[in-house]
PDB file of N, CA and C in Angstrom:
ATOM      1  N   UNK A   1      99.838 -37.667 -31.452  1.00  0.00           N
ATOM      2  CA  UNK A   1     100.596 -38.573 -32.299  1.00  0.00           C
ATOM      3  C   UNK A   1     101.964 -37.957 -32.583  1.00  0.00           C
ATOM      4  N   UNK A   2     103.053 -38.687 -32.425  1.00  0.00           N
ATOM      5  CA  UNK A   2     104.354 -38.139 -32.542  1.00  0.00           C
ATOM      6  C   UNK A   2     104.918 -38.726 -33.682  1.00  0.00           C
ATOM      7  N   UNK A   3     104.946 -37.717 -34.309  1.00  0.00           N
ATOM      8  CA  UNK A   3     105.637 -37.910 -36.027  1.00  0.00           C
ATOM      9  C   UNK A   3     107.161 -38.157 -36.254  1.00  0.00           C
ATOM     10  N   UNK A   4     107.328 -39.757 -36.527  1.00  0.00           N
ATOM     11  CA  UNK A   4     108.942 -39.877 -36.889  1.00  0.00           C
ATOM     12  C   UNK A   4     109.114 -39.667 -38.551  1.00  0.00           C
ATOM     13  N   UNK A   5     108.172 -40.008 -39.143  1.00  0.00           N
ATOM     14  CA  UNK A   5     108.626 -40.237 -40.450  1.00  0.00           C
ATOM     15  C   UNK A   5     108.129 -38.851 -41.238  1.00  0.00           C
ATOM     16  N   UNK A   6     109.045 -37.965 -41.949  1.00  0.00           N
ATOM     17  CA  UNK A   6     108.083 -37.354 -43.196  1.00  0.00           C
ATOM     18  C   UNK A   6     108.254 -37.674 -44.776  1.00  0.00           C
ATOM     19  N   UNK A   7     107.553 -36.855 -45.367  1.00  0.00           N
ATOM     20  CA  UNK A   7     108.175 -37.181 -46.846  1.00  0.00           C
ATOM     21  C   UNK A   7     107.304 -35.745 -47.007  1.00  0.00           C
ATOM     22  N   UNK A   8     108.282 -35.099 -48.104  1.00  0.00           N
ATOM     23  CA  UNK A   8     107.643 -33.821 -48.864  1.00  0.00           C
ATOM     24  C   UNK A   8     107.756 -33.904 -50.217  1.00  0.00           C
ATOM     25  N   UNK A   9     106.374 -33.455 -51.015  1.00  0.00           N
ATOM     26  CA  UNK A   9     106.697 -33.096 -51.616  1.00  0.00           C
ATOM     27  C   UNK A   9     106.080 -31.966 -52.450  1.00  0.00           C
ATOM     28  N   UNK A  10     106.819 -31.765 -53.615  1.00  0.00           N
ATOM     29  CA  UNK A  10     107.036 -30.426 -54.347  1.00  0.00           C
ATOM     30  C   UNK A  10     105.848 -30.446 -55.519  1.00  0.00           C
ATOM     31  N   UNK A  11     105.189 -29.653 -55.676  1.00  0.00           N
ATOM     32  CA  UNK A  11     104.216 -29.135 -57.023  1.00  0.00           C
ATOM     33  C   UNK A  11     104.858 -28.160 -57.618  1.00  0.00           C
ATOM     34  N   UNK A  12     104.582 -28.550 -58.939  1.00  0.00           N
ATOM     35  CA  UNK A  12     105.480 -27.443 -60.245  1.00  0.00           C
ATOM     36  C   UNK A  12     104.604 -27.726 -61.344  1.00  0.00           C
ATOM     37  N   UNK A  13     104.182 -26.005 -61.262  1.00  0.00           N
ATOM     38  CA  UNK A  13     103.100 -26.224 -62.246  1.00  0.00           C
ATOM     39  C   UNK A  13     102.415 -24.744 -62.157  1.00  0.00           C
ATOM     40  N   UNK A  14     101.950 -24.080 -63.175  1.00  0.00           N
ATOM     41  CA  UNK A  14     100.841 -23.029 -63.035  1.00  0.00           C
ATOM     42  C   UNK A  14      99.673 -23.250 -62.689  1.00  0.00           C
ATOM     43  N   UNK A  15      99.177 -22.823 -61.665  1.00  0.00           N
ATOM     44  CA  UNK A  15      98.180 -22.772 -61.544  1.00  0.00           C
ATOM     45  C   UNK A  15      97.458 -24.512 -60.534  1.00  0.00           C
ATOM     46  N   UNK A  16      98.645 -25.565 -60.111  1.00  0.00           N
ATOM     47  CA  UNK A  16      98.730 -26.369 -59.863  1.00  0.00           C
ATOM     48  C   UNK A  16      99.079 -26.158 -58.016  1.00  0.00           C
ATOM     49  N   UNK A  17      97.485 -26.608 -57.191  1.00  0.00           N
ATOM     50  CA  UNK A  17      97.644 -26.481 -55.788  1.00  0.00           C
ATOM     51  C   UNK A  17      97.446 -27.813 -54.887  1.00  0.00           C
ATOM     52  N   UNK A  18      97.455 -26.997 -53.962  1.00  0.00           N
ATOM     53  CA  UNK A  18      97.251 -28.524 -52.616  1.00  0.00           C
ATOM     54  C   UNK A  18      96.327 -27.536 -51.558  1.00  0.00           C
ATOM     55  N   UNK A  19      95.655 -28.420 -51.006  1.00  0.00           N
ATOM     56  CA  UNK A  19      95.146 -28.062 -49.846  1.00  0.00           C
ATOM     57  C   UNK A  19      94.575 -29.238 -48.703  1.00  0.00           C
ATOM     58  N   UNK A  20      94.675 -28.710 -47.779  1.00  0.00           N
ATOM     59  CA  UNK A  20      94.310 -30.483 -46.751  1.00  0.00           C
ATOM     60  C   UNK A  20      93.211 -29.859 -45.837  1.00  0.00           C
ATOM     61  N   UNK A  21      92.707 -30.616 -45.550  1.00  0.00           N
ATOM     62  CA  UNK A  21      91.011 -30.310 -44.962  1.00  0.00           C
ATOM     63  C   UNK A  21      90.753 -31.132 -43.911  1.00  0.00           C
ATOM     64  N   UNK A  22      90.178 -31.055 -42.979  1.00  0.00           N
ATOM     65  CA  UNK A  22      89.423 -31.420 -41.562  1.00  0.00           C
ATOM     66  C   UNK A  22      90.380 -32.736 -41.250  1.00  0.00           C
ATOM     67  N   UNK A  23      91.462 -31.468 -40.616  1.00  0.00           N
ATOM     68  CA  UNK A  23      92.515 -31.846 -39.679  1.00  0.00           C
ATOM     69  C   UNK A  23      93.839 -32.731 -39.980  1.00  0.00           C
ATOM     70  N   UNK A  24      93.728 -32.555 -41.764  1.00  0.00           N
ATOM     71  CA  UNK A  24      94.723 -33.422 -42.531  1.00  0.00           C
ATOM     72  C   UNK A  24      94.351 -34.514 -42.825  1.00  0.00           C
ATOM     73  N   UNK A  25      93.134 -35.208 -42.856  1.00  0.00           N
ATOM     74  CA  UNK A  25      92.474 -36.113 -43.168  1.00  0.00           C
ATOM     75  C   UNK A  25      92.173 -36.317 -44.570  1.00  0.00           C
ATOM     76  N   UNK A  26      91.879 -35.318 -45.376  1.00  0.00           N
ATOM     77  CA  UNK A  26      91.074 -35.136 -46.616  1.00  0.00           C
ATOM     78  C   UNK A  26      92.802 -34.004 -47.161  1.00  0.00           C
ATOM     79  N   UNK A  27      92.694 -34.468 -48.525  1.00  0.00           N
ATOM     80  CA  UNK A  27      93.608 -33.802 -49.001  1.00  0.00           C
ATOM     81  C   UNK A  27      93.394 -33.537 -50.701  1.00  0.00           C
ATOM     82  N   UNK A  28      93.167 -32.460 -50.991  1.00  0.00           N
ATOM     83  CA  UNK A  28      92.532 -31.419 -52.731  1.00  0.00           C
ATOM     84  C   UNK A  28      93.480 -31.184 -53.552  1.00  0.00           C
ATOM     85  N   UNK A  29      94.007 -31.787 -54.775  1.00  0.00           N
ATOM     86  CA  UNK A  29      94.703 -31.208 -55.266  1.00  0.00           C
ATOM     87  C   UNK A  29      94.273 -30.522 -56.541  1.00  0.00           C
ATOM     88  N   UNK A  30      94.768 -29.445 -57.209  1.00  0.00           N
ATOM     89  CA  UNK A  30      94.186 -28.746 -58.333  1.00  0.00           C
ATOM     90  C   UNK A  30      95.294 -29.291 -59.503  1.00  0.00           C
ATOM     91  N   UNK A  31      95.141 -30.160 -60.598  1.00  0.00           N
ATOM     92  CA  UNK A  31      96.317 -30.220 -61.093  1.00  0.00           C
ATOM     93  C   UNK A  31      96.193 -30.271 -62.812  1.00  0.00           C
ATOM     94  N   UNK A  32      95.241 -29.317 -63.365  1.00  0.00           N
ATOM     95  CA  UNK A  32      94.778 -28.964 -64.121  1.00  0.00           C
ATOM     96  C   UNK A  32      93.812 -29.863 -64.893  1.00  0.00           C
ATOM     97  N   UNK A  33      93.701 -31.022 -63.955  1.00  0.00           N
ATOM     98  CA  UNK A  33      92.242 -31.666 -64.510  1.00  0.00           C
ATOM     99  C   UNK A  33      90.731 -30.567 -64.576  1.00  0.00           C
ATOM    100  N   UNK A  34      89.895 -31.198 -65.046  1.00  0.00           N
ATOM    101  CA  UNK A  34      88.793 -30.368 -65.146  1.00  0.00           C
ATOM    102  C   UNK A  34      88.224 -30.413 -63.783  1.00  0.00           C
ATOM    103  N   UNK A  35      88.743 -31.403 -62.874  1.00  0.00           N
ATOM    104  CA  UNK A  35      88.131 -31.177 -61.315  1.00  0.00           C
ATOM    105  C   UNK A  35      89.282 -31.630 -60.417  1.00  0.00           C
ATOM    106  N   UNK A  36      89.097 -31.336 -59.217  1.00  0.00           N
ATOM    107  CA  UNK A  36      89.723 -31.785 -58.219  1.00  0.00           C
ATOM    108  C   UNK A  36      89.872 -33.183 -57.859  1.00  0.00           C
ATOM    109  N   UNK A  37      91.543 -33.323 -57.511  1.00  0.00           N
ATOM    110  CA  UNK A  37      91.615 -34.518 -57.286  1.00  0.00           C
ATOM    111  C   UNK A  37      91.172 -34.744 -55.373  1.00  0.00           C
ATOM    112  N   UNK A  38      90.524 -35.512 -55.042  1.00  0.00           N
ATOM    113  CA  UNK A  38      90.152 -35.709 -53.517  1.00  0.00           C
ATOM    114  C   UNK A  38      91.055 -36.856 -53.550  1.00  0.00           C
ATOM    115  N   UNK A  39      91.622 -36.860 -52.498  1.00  0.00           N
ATOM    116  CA  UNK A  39      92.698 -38.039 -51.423  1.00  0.00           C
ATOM    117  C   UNK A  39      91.875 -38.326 -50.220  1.00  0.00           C
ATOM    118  N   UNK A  40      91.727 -39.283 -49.713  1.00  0.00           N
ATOM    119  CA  UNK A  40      91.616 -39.805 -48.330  1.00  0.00           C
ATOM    120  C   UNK A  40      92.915 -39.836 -47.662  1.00  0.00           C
ATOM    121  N   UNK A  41      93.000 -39.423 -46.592  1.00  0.00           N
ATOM    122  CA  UNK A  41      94.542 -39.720 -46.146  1.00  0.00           C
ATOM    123  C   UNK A  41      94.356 -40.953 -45.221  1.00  0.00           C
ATOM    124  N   UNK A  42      95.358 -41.642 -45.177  1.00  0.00           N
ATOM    125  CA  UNK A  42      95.068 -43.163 -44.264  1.00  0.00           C
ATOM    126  C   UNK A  42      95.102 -43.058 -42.873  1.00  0.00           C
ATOM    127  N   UNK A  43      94.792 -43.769 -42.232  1.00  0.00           N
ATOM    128  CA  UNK A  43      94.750 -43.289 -40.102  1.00  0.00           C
ATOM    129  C   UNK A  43      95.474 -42.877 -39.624  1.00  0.00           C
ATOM    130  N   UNK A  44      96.720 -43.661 -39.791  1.00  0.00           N
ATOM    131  CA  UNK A  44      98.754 -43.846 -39.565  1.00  0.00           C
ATOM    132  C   UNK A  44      99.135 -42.494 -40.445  1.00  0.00           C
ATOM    133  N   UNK A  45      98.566 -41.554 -40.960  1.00  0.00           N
ATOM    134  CA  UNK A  45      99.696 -40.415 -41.758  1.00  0.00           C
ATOM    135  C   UNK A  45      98.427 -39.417 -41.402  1.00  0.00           C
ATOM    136  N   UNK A  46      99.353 -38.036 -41.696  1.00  0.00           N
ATOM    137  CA  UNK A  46      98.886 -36.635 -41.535  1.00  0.00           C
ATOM    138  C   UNK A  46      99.743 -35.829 -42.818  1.00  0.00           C
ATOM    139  N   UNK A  47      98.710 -35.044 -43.231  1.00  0.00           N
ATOM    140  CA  UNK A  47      98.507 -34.446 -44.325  1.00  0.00           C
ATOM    141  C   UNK A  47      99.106 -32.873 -43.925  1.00  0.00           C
ATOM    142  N   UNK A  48      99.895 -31.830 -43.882  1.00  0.00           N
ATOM    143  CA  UNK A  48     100.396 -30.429 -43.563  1.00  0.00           C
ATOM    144  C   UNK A  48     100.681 -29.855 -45.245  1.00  0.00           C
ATOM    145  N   UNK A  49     100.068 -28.934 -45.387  1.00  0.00           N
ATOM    146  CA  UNK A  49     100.210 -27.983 -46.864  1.00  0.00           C
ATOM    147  C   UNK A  49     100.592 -26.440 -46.373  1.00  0.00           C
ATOM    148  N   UNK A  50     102.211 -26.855 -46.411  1.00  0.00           N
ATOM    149  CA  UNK A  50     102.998 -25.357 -45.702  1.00  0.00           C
ATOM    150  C   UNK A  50     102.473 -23.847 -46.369  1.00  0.00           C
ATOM    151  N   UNK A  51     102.529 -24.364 -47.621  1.00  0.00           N
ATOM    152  CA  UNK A  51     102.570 -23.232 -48.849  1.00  0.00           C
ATOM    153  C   UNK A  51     101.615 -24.273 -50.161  1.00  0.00           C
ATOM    154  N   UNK A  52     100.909 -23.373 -50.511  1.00  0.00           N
ATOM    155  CA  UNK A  52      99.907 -24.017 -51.839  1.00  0.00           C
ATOM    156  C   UNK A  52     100.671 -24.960 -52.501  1.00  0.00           C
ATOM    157  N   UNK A  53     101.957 -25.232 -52.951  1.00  0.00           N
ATOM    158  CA  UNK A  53     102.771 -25.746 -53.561  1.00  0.00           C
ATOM    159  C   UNK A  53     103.931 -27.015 -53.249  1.00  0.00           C
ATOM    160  N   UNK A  54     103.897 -27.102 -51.784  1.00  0.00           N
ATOM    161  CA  UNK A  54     104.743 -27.799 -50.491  1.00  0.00           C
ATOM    162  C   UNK A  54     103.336 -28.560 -50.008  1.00  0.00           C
ATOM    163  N   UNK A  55     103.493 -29.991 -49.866  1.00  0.00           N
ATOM    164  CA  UNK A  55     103.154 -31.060 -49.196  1.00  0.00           C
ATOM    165  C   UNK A  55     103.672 -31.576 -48.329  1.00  0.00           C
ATOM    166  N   UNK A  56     103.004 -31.630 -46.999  1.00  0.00           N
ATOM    167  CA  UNK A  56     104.080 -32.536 -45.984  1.00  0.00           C
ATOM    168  C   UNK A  56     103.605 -33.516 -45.427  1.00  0.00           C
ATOM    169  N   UNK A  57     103.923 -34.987 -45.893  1.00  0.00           N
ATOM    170  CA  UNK A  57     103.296 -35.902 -44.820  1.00  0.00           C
ATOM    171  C   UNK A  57     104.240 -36.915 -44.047  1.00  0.00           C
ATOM    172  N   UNK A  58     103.241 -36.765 -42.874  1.00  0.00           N
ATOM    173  CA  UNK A  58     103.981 -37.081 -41.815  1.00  0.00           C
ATOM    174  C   UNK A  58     103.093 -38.655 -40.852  1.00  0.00           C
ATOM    175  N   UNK A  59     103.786 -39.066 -40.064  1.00  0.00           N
ATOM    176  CA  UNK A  59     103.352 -40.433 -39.330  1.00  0.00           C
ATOM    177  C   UNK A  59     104.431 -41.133 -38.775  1.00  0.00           C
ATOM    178  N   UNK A  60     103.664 -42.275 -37.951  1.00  0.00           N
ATOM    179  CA  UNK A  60     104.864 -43.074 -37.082  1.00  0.00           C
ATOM    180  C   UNK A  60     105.529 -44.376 -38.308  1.00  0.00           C
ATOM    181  N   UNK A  61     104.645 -44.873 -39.577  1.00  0.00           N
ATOM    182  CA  UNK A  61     104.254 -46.009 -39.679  1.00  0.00           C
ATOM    183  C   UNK A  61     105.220 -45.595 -41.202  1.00  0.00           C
ATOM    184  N   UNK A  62     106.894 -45.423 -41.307  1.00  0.00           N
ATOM    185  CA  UNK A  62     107.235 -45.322 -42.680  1.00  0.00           C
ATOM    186  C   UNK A  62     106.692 -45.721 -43.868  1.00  0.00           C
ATOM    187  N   UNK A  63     105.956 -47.399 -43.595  1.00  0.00           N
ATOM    188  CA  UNK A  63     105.988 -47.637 -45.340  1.00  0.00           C
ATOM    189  C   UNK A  63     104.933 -47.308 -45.269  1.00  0.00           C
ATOM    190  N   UNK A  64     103.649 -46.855 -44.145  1.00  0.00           N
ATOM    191  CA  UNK A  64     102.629 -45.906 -44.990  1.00  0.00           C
ATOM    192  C   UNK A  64     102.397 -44.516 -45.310  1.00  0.00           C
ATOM    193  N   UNK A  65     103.624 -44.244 -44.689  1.00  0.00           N
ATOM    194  CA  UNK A  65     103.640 -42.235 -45.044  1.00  0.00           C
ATOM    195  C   UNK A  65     104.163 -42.774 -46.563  1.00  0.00           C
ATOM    196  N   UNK A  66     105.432 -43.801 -46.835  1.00  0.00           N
ATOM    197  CA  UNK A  66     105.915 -43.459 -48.186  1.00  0.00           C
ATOM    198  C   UNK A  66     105.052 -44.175 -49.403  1.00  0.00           C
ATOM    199  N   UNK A  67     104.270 -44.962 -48.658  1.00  0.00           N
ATOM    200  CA  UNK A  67     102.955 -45.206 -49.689  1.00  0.00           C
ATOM    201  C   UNK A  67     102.328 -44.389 -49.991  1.00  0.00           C
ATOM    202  N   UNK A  68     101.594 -43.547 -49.029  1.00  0.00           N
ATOM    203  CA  UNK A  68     100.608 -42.269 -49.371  1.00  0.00           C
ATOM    204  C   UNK A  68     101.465 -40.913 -50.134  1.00  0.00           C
ATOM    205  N   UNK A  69     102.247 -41.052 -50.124  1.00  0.00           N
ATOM    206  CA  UNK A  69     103.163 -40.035 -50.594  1.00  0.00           C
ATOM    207  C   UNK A  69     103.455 -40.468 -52.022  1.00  0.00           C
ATOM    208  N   UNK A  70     103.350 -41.824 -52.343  1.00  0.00           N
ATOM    209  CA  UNK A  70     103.743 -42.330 -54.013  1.00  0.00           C
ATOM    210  C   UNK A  70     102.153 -42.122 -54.707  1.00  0.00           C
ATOM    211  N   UNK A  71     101.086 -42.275 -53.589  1.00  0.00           N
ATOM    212  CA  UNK A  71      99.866 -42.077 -54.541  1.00  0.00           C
ATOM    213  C   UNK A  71      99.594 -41.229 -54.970  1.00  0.00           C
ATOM    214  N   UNK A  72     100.056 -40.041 -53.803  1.00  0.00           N
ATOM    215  CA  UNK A  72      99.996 -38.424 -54.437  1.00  0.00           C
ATOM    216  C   UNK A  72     100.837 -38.357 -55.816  1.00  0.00           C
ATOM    217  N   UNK A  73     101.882 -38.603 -55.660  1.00  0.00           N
ATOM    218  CA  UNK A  73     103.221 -38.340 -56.489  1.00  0.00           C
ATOM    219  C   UNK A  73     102.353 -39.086 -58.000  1.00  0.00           C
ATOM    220  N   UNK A  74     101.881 -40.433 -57.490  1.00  0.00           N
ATOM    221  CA  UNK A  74     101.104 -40.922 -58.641  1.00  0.00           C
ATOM    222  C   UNK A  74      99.978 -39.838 -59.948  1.00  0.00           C
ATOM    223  N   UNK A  75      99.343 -39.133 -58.858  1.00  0.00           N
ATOM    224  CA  UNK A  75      98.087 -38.091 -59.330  1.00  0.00           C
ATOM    225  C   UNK A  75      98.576 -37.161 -60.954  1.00  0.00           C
ATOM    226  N   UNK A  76      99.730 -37.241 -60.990  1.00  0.00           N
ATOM    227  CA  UNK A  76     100.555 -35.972 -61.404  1.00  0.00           C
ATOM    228  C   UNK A  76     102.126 -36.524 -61.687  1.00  0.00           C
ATOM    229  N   UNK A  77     102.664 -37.659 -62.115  1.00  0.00           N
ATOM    230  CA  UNK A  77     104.513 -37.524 -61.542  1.00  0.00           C
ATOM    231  C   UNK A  77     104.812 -36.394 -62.871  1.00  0.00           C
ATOM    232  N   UNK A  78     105.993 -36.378 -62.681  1.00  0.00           N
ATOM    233  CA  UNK A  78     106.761 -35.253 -63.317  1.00  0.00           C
ATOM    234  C   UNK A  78     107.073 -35.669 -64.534  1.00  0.00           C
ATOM    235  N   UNK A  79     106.810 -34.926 -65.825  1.00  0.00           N
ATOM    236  CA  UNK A  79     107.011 -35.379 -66.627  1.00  0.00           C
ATOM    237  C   UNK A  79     108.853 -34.491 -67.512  1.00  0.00           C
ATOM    238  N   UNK A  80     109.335 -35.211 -68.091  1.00  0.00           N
ATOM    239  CA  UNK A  80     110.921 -35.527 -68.639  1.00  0.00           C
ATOM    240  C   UNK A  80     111.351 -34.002 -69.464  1.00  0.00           C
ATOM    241  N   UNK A  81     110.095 -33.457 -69.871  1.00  0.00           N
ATOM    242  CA  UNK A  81     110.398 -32.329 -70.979  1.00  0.00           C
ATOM    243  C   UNK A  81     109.991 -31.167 -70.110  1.00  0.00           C
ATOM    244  N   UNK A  82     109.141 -30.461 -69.479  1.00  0.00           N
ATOM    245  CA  UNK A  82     109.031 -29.201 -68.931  1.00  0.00           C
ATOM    246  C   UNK A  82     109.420 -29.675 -67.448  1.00  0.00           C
ATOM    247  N   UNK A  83     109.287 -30.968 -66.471  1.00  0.00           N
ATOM    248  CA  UNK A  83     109.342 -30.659 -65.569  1.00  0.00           C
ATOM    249  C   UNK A  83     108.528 -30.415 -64.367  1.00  0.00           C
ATOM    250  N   UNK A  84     107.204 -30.545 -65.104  1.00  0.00           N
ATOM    251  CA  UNK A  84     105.665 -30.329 -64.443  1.00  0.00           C
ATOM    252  C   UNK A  84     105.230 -31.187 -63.727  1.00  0.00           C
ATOM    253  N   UNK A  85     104.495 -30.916 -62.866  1.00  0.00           N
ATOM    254  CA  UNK A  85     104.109 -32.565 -61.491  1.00  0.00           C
ATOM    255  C   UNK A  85     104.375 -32.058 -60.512  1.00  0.00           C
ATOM    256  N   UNK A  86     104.359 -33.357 -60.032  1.00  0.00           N
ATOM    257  CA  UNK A  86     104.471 -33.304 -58.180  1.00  0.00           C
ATOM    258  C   UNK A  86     105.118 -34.566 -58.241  1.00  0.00           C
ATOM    259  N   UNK A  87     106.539 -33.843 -57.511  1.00  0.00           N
ATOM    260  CA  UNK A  87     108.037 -34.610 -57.074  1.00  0.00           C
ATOM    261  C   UNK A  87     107.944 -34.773 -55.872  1.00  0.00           C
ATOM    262  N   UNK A  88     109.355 -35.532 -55.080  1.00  0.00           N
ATOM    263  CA  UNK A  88     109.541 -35.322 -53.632  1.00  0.00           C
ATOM    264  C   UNK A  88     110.825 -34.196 -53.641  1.00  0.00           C
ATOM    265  N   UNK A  89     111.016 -33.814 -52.748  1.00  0.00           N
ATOM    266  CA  UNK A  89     111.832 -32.336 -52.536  1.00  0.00           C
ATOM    267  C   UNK A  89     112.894 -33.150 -53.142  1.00  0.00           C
ATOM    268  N   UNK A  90     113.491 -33.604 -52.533  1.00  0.00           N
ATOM    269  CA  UNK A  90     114.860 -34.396 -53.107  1.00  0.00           C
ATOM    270  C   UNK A  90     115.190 -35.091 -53.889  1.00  0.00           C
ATOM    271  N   UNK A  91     113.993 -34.979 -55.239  1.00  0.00           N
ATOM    272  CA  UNK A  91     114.067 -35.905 -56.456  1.00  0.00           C
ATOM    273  C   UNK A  91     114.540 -34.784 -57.870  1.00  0.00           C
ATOM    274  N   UNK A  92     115.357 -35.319 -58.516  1.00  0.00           N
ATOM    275  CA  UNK A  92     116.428 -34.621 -59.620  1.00  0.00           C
ATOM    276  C   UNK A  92     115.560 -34.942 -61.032  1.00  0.00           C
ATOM    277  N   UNK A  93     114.716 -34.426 -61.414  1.00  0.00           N
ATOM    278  CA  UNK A  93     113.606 -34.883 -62.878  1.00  0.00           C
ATOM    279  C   UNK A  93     115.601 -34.546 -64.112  1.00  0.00           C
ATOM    280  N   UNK A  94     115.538 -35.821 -64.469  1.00  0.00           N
ATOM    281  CA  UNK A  94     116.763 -35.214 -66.154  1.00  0.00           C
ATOM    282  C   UNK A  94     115.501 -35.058 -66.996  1.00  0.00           C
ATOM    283  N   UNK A  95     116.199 -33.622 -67.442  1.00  0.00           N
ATOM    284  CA  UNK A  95     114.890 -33.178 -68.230  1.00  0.00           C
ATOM    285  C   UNK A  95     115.415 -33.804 -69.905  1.00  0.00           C
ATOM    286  N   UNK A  96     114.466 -33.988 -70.575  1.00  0.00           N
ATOM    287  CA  UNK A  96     115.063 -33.938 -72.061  1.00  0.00           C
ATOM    288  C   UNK A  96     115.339 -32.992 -73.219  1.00  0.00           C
ATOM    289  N   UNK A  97     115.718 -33.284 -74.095  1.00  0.00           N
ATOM    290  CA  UNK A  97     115.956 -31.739 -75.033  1.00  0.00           C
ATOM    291  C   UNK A  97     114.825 -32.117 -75.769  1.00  0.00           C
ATOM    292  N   UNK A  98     113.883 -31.008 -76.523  1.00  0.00           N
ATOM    293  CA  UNK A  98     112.486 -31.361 -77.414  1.00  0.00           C
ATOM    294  C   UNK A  98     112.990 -31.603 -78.982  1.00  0.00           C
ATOM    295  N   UNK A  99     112.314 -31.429 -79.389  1.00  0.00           N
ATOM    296  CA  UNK A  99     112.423 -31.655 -80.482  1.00  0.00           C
ATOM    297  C   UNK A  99     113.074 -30.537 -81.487  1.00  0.00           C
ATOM    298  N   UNK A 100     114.416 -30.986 -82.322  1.00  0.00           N
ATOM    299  CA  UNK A 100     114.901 -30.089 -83.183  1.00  0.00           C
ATOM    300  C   UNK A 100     113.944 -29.197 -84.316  1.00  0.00           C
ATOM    301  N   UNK A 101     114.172 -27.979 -84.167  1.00  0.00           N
ATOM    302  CA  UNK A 101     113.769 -27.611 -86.008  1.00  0.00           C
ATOM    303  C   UNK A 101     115.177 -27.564 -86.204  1.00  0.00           C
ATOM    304  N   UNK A 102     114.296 -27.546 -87.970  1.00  0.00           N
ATOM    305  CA  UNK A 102     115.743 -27.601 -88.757  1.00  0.00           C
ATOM    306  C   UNK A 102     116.265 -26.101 -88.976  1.00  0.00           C
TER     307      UNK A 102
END
């Protein structure tokens, strides 16, 4: 299968992993739930976990690599104040300022 399309993305987080299983099919994420999140990956996309923290998916079929890539992103998105989640490499989180003491 010859891969035109990718999408990556980024985990930020302690203790927050990825891993892809029997042949990029099955895809684990650790994202401080009390268990693992399991993914099915769809026929048309392939699952690559460069580094515990780096997601790469890849396929011929764009709007389903960038579908499967929003469900992940779904599991976890990034939240506004620390920054924590799973982004795509090229996404800019504006973080917010917390809350004043006096």
């Amino acid at each position: 299968m010859e891969a035109k399309f990718f999408r990556f993305l980024k985990i930020v987080g302690v203790g927050f992993k990825a891993r892809a299983e029997s042949e990029g099919r099955l895809l684990y994420l650790k994202l401080g739930y009390s268990h693992e999140v399991e993914l099915s990956v769809p026929p048309a996309v392939r699952v690559f976990c460069f580094k515990p923290n780096i997601i790469c998916c890849t396929g011929i079929d764009k709007q389903r690599v960038h579908q499967f890539a929003a469900s992940v992103r779904s599991c976890k998105p990034p939240e506004v104040y620390k920054g924590k989640g799973i982004m795509y490499t090229d996404e800019v989180i504006k973080k917010k300022q917390g809350k004043k003491s006096k």
